[in-house]
PDB file of N, CA and C in Angstrom:
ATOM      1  N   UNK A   1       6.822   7.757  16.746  1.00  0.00           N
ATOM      2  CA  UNK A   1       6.782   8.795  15.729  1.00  0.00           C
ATOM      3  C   UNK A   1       6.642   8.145  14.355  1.00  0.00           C
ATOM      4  N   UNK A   2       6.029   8.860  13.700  1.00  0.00           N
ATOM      5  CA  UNK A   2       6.004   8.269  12.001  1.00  0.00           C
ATOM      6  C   UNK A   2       6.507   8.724  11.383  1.00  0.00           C
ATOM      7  N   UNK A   3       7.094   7.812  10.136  1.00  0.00           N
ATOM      8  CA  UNK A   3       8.053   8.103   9.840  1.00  0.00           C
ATOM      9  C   UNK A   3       7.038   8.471   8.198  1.00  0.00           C
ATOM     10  N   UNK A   4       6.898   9.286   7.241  1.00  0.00           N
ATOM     11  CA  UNK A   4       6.534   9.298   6.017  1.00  0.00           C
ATOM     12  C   UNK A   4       7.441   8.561   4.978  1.00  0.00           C
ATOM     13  N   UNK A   5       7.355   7.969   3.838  1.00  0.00           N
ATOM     14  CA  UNK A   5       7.430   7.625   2.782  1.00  0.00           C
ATOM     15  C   UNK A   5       6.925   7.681   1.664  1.00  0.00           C
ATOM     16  N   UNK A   6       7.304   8.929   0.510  1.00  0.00           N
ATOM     17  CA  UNK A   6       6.538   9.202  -0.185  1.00  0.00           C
ATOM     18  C   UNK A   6       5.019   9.324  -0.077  1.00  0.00           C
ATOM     19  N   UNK A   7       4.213   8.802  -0.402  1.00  0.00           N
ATOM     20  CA  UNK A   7       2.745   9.508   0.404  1.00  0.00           C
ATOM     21  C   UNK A   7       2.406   8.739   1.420  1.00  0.00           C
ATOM     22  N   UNK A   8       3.095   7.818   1.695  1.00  0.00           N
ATOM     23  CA  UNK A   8       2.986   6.875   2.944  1.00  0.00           C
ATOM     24  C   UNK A   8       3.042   7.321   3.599  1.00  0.00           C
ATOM     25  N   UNK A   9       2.446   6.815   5.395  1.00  0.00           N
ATOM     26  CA  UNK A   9       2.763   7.203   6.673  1.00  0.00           C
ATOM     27  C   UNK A   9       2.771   5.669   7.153  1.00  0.00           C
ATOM     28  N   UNK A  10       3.517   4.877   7.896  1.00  0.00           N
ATOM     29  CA  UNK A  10       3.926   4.082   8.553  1.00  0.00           C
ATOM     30  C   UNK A  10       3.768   4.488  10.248  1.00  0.00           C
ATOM     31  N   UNK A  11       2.934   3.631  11.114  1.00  0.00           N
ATOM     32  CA  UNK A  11       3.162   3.870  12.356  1.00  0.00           C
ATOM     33  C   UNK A  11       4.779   2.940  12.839  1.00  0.00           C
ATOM     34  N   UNK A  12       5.261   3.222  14.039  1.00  0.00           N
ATOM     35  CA  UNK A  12       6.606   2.364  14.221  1.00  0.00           C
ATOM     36  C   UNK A  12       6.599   0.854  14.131  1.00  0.00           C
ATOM     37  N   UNK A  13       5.439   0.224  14.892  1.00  0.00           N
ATOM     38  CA  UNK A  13       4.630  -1.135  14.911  1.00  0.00           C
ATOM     39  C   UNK A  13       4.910  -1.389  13.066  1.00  0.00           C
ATOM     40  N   UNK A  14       4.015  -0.531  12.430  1.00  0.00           N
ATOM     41  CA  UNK A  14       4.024  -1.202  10.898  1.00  0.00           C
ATOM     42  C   UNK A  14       5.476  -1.650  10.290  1.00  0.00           C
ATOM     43  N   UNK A  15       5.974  -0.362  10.422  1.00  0.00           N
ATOM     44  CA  UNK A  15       7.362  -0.198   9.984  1.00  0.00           C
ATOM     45  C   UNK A  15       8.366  -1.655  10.469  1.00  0.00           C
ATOM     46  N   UNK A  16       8.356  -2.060  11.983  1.00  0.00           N
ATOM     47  CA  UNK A  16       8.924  -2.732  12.639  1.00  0.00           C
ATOM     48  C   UNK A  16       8.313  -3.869  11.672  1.00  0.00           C
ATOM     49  N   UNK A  17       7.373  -4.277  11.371  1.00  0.00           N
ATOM     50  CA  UNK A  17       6.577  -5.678  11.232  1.00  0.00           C
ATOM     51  C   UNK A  17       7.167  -5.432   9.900  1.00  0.00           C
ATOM     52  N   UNK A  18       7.355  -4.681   8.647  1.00  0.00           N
ATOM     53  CA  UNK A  18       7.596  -4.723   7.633  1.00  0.00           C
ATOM     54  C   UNK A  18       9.579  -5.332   7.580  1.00  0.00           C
ATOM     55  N   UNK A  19      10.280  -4.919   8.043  1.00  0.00           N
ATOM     56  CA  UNK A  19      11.653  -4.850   8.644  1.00  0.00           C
ATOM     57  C   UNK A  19      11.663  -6.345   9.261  1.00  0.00           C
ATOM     58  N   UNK A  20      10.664  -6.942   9.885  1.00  0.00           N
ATOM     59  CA  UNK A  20      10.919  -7.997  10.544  1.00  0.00           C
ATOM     60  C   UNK A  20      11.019  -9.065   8.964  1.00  0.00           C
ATOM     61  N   UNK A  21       9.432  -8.724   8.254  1.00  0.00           N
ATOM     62  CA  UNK A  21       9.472  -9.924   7.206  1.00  0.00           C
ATOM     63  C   UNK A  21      10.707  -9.664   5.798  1.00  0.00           C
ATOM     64  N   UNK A  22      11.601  -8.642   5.763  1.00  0.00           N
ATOM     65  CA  UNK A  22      12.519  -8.495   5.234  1.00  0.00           C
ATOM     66  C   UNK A  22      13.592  -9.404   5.737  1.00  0.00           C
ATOM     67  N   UNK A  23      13.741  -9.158   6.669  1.00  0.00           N
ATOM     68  CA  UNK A  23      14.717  -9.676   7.523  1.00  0.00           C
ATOM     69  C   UNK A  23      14.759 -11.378   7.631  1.00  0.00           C
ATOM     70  N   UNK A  24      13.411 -11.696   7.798  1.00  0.00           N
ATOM     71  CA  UNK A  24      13.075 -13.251   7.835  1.00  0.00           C
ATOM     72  C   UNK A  24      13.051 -13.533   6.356  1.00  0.00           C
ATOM     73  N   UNK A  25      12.719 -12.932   5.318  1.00  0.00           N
ATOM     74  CA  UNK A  25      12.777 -13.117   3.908  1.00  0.00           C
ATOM     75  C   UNK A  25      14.458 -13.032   3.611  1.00  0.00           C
ATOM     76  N   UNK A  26      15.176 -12.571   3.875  1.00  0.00           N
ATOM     77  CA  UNK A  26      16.636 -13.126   3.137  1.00  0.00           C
ATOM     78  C   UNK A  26      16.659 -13.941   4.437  1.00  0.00           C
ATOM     79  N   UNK A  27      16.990 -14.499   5.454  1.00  0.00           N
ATOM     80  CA  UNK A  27      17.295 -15.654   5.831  1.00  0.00           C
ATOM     81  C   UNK A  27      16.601 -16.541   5.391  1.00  0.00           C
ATOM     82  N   UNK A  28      15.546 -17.022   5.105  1.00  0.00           N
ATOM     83  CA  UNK A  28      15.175 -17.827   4.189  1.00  0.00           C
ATOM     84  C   UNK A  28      15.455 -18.540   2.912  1.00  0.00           C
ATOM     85  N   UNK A  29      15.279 -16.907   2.010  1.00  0.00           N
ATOM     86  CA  UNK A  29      15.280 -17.629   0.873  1.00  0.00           C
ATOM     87  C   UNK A  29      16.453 -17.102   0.361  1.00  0.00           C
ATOM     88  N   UNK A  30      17.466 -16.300   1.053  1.00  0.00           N
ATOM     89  CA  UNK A  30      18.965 -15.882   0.572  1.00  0.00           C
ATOM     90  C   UNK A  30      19.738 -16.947   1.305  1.00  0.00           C
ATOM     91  N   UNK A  31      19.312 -16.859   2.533  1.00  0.00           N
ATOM     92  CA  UNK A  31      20.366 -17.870   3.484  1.00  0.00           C
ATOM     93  C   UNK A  31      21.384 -16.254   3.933  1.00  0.00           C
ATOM     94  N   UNK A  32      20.996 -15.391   3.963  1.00  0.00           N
ATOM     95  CA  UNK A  32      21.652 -13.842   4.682  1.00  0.00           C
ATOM     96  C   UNK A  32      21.509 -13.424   5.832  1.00  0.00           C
ATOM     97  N   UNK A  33      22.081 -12.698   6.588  1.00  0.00           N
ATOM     98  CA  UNK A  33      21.950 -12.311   7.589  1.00  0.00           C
ATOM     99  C   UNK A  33      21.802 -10.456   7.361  1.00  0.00           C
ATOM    100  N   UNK A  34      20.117 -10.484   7.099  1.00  0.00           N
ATOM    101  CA  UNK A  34      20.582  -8.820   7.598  1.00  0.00           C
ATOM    102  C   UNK A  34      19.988  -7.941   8.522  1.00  0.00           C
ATOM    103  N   UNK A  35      20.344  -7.307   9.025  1.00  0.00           N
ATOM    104  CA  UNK A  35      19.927  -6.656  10.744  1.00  0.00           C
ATOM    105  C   UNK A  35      19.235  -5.434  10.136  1.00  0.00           C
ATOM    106  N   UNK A  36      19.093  -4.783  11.416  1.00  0.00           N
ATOM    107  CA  UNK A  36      18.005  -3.512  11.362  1.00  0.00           C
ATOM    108  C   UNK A  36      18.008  -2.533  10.571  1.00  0.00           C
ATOM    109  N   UNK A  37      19.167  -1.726  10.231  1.00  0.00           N
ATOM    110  CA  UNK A  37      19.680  -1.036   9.954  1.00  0.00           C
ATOM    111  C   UNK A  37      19.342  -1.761   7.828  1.00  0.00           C
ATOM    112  N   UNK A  38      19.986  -2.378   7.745  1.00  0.00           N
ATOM    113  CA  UNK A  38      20.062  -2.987   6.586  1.00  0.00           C
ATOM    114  C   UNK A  38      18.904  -2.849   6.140  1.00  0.00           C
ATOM    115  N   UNK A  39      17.569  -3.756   6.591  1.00  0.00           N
ATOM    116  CA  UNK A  39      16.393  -3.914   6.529  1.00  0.00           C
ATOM    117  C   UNK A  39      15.496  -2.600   6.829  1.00  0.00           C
ATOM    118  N   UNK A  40      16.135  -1.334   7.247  1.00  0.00           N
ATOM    119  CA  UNK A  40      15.432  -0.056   7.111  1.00  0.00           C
ATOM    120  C   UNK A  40      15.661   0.370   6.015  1.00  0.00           C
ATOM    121  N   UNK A  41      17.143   0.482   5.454  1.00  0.00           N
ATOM    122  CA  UNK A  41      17.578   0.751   4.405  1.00  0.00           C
ATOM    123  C   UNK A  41      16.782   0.318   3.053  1.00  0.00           C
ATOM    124  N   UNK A  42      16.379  -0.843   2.822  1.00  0.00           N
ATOM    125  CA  UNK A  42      16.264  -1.609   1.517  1.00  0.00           C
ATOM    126  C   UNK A  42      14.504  -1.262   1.633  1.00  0.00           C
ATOM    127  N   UNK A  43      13.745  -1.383   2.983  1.00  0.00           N
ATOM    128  CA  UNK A  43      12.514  -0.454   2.523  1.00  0.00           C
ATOM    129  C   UNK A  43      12.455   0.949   2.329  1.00  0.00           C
ATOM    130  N   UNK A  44      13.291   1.698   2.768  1.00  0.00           N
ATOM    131  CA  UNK A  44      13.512   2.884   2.524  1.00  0.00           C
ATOM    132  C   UNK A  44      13.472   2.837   0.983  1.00  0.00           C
ATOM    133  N   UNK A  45      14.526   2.249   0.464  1.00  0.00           N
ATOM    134  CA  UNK A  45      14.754   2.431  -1.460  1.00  0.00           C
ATOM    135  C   UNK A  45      13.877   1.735  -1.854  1.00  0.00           C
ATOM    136  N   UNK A  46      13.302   0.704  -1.225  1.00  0.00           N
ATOM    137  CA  UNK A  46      11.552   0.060  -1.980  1.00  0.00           C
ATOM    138  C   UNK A  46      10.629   0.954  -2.313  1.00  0.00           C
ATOM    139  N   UNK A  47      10.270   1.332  -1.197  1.00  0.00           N
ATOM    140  CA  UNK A  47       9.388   2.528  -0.840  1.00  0.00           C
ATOM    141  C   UNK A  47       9.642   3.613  -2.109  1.00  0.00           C
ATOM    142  N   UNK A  48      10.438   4.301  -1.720  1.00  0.00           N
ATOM    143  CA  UNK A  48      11.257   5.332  -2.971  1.00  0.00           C
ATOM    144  C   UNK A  48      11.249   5.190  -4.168  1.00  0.00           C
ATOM    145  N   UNK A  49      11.433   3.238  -4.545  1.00  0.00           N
ATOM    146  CA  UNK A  49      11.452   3.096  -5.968  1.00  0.00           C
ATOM    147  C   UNK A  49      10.109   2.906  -6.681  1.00  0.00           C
ATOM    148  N   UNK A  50       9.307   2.312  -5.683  1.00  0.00           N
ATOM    149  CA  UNK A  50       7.710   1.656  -6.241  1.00  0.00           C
ATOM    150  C   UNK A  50       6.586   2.207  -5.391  1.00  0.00           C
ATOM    151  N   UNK A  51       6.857   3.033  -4.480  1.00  0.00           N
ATOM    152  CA  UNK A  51       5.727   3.517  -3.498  1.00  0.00           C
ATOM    153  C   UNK A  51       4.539   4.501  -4.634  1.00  0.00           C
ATOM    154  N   UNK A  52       4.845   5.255  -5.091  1.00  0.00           N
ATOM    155  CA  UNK A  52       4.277   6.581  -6.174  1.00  0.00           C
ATOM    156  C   UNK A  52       3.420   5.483  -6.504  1.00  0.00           C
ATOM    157  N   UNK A  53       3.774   4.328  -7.473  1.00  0.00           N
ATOM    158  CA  UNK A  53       3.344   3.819  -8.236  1.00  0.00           C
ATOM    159  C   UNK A  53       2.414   2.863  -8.082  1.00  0.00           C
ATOM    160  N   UNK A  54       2.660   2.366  -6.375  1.00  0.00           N
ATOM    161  CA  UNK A  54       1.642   1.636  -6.022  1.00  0.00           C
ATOM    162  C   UNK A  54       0.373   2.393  -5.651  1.00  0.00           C
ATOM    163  N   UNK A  55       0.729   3.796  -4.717  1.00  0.00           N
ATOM    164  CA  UNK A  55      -0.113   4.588  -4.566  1.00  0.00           C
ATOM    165  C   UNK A  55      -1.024   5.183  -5.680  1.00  0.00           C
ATOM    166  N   UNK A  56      -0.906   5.747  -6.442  1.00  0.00           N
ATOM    167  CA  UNK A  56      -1.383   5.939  -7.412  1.00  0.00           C
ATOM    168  C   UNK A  56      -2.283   4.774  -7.874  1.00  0.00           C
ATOM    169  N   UNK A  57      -1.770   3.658  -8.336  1.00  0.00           N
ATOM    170  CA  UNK A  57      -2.667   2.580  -9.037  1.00  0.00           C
ATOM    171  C   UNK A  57      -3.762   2.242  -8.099  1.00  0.00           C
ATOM    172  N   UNK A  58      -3.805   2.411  -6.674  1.00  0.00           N
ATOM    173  CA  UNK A  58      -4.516   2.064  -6.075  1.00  0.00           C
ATOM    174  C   UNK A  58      -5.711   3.324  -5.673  1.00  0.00           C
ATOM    175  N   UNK A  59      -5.476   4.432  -6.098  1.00  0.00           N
ATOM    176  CA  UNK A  59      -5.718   5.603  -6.022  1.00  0.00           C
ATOM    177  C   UNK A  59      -6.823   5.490  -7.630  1.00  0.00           C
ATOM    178  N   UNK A  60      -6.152   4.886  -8.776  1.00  0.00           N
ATOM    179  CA  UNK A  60      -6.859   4.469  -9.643  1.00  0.00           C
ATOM    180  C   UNK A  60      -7.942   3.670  -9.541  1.00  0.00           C
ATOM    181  N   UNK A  61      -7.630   2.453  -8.755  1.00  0.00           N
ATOM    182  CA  UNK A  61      -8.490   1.695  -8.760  1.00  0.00           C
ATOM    183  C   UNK A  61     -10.106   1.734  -8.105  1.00  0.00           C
ATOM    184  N   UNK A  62      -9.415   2.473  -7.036  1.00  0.00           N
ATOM    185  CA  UNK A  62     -10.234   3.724  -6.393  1.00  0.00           C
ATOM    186  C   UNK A  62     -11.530   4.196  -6.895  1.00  0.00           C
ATOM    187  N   UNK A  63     -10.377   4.662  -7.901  1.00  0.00           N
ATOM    188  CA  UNK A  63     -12.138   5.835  -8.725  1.00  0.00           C
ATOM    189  C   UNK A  63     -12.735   5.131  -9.510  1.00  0.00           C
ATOM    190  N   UNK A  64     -12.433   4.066 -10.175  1.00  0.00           N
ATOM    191  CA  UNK A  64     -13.262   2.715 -10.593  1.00  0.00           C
ATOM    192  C   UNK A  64     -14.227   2.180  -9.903  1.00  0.00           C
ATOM    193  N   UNK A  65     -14.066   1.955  -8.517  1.00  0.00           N
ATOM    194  CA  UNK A  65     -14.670   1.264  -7.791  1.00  0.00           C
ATOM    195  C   UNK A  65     -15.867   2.369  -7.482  1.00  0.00           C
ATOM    196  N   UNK A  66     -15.779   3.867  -7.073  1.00  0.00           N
ATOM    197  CA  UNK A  66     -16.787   4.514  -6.761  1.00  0.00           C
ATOM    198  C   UNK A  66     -17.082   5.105  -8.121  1.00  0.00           C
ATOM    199  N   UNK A  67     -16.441   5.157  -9.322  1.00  0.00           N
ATOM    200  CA  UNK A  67     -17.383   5.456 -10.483  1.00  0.00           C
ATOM    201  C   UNK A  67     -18.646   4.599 -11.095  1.00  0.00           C
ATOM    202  N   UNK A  68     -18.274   3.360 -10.809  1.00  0.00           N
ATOM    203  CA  UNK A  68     -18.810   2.024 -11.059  1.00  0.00           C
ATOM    204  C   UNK A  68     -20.321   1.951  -9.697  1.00  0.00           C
ATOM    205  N   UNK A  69     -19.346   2.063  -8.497  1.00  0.00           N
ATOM    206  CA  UNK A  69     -20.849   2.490  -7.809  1.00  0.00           C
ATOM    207  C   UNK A  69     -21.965   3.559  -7.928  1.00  0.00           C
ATOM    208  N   UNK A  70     -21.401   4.766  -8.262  1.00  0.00           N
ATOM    209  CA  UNK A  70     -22.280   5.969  -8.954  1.00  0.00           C
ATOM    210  C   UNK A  70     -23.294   5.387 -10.220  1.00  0.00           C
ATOM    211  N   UNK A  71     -22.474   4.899 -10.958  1.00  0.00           N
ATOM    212  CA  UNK A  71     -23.349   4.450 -11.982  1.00  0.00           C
ATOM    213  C   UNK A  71     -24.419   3.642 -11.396  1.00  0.00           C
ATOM    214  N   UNK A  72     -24.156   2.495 -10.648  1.00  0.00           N
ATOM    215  CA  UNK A  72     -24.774   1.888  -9.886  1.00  0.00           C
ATOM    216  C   UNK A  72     -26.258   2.555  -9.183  1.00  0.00           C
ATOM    217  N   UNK A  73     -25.636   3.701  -8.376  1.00  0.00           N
ATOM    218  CA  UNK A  73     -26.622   4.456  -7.673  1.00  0.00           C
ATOM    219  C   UNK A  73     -27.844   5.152  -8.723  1.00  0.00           C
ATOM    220  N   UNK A  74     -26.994   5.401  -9.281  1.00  0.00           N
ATOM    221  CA  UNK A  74     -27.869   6.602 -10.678  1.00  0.00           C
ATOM    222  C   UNK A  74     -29.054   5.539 -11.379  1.00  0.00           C
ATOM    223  N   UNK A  75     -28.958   4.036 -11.766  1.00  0.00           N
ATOM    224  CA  UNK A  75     -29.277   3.381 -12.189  1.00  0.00           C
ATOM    225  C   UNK A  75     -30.563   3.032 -11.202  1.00  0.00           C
ATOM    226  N   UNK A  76     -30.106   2.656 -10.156  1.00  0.00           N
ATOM    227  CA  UNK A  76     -30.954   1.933  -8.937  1.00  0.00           C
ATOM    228  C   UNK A  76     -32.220   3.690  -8.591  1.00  0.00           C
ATOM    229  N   UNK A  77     -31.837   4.831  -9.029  1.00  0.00           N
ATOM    230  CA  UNK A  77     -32.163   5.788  -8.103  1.00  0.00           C
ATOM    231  C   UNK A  77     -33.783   6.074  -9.647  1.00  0.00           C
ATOM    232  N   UNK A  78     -33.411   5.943 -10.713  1.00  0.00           N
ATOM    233  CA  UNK A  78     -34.342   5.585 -11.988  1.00  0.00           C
ATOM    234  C   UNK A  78     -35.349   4.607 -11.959  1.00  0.00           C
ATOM    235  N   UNK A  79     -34.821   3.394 -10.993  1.00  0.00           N
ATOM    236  CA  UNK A  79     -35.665   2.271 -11.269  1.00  0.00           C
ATOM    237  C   UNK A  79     -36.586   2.321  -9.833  1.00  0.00           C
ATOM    238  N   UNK A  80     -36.441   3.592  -9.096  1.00  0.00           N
ATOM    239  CA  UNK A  80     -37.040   3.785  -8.089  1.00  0.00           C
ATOM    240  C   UNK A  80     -38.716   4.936  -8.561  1.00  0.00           C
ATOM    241  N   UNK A  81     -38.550   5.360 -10.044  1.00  0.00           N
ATOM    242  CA  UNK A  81     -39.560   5.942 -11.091  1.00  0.00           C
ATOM    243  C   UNK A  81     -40.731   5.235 -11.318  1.00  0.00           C
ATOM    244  N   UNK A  82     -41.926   5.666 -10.689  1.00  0.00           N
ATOM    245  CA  UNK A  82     -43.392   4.884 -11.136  1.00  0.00           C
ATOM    246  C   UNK A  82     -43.927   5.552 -12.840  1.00  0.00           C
ATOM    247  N   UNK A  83     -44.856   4.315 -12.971  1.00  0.00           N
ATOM    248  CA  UNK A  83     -44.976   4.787 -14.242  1.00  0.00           C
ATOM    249  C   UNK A  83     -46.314   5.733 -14.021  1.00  0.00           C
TER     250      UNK A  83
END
C-alpha cells in the first residue's frame, strides 16, 4: 500500500530503501542506533518539513525546461520558412 506524503506517493520498496539509508546514515556518521519505527518517524517530519518545497521547485524547474523548449520549437518551426 502507499503511503502519501504531502504530494508524494512512495511505493513500500521506496519508502523501505529510504528508512534503510536513514538508518545506515546515523550509524555512520552519528555512531546511533535507530530502528524502524524511528527512521519512519524522522522521514515522516522530513517529508512534512521540506517536501512542498522540493516539489514545487522542481515543478518550477519544470516549466523552464518546457518553456525553453517551446521557444525552441517556435524558433526551429520559422526556420522551417522558404524564402
Amino acid at each position: 500500500m502507499e503511503k502519501t506524503y504531502s504530494k508524494f506517493r512512495f511505493s513500500q520498496e521506496e519508502k523501505s530503501m529510504m528508512q534503510d539509508a536513514i538508518i545506515q546514515y546515523f550509524e555512520e556518521e552519528r555512531d546511533e542506533k535507530l530502528g524502524i519505527i524511528g527512521s519512519e518517524n524522522l522521514l515522516d517530519f522530513v517529508l512534512e518539513l521540506i517536501g512542498d518545497k522540493i516539489y514545487n521547485t522542481a515543478l518550477d524547474d519544470a516549466k523552464k525546461f518546457y518553456k525553453r523548449s517551446l521557444e525552441d520549437l517556435e524558433s526551429d518551426y520559422y526556420g522551417l520558412y522558404k524564402d
